[in-house]
Protein backbone atom coordinates (compact mmCIF):
# COMPACT_ATOMS: atom_id res chain seq x y z
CA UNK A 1 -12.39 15.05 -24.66
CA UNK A 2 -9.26 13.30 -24.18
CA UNK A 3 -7.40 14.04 -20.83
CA UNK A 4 -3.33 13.70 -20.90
CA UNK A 5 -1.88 12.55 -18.15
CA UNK A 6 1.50 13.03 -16.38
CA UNK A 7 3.12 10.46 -14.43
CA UNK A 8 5.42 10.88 -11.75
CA UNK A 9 8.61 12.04 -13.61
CA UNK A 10 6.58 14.68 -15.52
CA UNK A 11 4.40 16.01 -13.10
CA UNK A 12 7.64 16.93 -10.51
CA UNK A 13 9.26 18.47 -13.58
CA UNK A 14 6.39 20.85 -13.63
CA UNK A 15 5.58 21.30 -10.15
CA UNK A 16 9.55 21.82 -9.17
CA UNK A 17 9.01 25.28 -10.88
CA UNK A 18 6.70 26.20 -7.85
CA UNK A 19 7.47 24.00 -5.03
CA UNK A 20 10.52 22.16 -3.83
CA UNK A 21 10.22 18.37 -4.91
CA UNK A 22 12.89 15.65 -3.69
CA UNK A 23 16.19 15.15 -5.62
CA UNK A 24 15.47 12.37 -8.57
CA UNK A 25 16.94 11.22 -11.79
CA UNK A 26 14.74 8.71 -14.07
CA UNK A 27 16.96 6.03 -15.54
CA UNK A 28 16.84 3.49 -18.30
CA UNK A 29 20.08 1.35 -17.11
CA UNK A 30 21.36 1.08 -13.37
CA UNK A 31 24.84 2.74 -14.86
CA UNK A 32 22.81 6.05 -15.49
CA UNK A 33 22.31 6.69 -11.55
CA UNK A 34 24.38 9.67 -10.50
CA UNK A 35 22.63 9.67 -6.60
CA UNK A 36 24.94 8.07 -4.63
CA UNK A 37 23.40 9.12 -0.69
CA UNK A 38 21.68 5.77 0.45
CA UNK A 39 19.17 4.74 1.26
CA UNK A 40 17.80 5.44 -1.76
CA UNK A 41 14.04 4.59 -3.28
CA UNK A 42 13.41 3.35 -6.75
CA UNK A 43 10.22 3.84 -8.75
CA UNK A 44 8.74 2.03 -11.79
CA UNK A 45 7.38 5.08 -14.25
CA UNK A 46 4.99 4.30 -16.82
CA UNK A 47 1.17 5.20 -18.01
CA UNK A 48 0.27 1.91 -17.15
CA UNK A 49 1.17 1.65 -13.65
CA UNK A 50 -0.16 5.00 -11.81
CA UNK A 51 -0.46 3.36 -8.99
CA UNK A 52 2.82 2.08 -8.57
CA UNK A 53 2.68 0.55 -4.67
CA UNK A 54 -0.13 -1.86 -5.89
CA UNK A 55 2.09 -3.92 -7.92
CA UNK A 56 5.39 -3.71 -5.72
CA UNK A 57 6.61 -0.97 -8.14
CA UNK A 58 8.25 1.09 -5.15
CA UNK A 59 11.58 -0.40 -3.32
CA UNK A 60 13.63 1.42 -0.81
CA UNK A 61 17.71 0.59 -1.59
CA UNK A 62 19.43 0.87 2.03
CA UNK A 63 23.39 -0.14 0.51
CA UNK A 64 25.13 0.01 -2.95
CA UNK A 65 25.04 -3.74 -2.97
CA UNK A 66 21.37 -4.05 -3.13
CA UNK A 67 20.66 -1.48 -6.00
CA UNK A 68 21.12 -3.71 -8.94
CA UNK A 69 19.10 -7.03 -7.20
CA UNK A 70 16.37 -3.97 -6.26
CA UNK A 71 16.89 -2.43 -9.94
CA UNK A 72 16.69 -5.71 -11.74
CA UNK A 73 13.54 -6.92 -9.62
CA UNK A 74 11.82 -3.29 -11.00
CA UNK A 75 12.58 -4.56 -14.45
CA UNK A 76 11.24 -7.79 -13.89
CA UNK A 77 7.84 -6.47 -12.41
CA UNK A 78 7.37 -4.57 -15.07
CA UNK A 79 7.86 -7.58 -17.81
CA UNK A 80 5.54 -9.16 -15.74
CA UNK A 81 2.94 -6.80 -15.61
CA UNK A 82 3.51 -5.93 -19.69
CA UNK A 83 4.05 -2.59 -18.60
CA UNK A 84 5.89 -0.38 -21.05
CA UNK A 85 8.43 1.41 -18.91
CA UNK A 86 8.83 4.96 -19.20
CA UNK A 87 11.85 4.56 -16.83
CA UNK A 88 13.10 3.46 -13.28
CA UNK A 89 12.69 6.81 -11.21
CA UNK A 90 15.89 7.27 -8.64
CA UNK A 91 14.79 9.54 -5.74
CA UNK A 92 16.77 10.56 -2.30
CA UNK A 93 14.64 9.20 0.86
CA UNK A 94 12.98 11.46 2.62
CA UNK A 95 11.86 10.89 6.02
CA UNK A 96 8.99 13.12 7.71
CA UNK A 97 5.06 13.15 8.13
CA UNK A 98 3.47 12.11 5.05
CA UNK A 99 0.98 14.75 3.78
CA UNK A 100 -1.38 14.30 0.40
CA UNK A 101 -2.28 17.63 -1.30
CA UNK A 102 -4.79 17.61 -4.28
CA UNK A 103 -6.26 20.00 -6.88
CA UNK A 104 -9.72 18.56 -7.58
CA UNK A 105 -12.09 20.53 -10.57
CA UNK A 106 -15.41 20.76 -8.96
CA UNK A 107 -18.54 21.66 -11.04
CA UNK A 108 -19.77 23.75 -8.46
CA UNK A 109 -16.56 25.64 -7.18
CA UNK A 110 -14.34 25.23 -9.93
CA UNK A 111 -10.67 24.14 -8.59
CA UNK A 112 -10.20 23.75 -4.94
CA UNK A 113 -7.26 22.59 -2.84
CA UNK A 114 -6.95 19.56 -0.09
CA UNK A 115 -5.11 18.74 2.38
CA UNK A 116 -4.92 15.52 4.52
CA UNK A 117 -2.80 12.86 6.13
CA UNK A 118 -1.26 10.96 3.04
CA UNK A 119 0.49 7.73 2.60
CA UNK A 120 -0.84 4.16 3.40
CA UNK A 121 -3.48 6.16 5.39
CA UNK A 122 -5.28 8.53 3.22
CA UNK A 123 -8.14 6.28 2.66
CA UNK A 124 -8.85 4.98 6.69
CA UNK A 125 -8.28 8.56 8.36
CA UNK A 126 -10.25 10.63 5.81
CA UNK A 127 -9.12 13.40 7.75
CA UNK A 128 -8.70 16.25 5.09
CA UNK A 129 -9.38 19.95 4.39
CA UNK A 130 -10.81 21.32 1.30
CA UNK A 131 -10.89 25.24 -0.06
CA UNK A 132 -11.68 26.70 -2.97
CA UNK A 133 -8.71 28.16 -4.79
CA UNK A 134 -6.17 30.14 -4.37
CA UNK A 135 -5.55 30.31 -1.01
CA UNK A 136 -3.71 32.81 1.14
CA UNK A 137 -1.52 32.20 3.84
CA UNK A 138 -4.08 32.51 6.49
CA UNK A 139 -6.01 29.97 4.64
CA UNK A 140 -3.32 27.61 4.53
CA UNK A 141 -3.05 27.78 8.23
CA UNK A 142 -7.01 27.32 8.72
CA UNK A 143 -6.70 24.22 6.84
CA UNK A 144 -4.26 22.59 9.27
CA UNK A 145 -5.79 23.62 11.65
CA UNK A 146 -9.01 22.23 10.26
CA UNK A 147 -6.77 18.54 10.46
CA UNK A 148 -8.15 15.87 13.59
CA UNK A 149 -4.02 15.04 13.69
CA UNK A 150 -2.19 18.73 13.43
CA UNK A 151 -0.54 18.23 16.28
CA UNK A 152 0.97 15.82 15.13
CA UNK A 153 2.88 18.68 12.74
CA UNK A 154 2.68 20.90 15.89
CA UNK A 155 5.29 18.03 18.11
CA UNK A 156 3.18 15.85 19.80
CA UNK A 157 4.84 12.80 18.85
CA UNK A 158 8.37 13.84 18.80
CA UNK A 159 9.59 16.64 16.25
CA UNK A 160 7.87 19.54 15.06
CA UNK A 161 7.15 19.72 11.14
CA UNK A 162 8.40 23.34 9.30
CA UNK A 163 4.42 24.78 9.23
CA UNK A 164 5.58 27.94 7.75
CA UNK A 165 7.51 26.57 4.60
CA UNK A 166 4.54 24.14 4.67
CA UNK A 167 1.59 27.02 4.32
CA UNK A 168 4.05 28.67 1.49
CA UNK A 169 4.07 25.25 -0.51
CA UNK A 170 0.39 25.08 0.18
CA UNK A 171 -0.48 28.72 -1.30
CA UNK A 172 1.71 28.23 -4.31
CA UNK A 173 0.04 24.88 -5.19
CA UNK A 174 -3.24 26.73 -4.87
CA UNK A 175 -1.81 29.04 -7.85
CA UNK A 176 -1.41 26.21 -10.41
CA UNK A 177 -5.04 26.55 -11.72
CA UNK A 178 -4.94 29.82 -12.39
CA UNK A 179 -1.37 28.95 -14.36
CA UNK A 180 -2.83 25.56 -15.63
CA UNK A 181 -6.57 26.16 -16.12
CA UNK A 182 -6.94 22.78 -17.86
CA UNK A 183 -6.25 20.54 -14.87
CA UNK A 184 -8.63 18.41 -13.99
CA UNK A 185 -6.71 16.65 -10.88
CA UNK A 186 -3.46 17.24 -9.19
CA UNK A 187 -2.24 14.47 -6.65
CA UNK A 188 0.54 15.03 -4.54
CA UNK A 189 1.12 12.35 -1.90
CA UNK A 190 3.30 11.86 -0.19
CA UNK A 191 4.17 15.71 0.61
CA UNK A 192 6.61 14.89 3.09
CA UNK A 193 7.06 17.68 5.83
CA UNK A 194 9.74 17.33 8.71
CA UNK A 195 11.52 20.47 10.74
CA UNK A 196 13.77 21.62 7.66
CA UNK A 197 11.95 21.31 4.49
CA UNK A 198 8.59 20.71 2.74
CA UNK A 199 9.32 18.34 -0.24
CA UNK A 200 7.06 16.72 -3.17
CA UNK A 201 8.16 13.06 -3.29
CA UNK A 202 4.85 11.62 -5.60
CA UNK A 203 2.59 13.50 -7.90
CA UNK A 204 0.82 12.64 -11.17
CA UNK A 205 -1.17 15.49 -12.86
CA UNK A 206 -4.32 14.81 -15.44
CA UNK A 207 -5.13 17.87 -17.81
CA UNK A 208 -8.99 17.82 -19.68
């Protein structure tokens, strides 16, 4: 069976019919870039490079003067690596808790959602939440609360996160299967969450 996959740039086309995703433009030439709001992050999108971090194919662009040093470097990585570039993804910085969020086809339950603590830490916390889907709001609540850091989201450490936009985005995610039965695996992460907004900042999607 052959699976298709969707990189970054794809996948938030899709998902930005359902959930709110951060501003981003993919670009073939640093003339192309219409975001102007600094700092800004840059993204190397291609089938080849999934996992972009591991090769140094994310930068953060704090001032118009670094973006085409930053830009260039991108291009260069990619030569390196004989990656065949899809694009250089342009996407406003968002700051906030980093979330991850899955869809995961399991033989026994059929689709089911996660949540955890995403970013760098995903794999040392472990500290996730899994239901089968969809969810309802009540759900979505039982799986934060289900998290060893919610409060963390609650304010412990300084500002609260938006929980209810955050149990929305949760529920609708839960709804893709049902939308998209042919998806094998849905990664969102970082889901970044902070006191105004809920956004999608990564995702790649693989269909069966």
């Amino acid at each position: 069976m052959t699976k298709k996959i969707y990189t970054e740039y794809k996948a938030e086309k899709l998902l930005k019919k359902y959930v709110p995703i951060a501003k981003n433009q993919l670009v073939n030439e640093m003339e192309q870039i219409k975001l102007k709001k600094y700092p800004l992050v840059l993204k190397i999108i291609s089938q080849q490079a999934l996992h972009k971090t591991d090769i140094g194919g994310v930068i953060v662009v704090n001032s118009k003067d670094e973006l085409e040093k930053k830009f260039n470097k991108l291009i260069q990585i990619s030569k390196k690596n004989k990656i065949k570039l899809e694009g250089i993804l342009v996407q406003e910085f968002i700051d906030g808790y980093q979330l991850i969020v899955g869809i995961k086809k399991d033989p026994v339950f059929n689709h089911v959602i996660l949540l955890g603590v995403g970013g760098i830490y995903t794999e040392i916390l472990k500290d996730i939440s899994i239901r089968a889907c969809p969810i309802t709001v009540e759900d979505a609540n039982s799986m934060i609360e289900d998290l060893k850091t919610k409060d963390i989201l609650y304010g412990a450490r300084g500002e609260k996160a938006n929980i209810s936009k955050l149990k929305r985005v949760l529920v609708n995610i839960s709804k893709l299967p049902s939308k998209y039965k042919n998806i094998e695996e849905l990664d969102i992460n970082p889901l970044i969450v902070n006191k105004n907004t809920v956004l999608v900042v990564d995702a790649r999607i693989i269909f069966g």
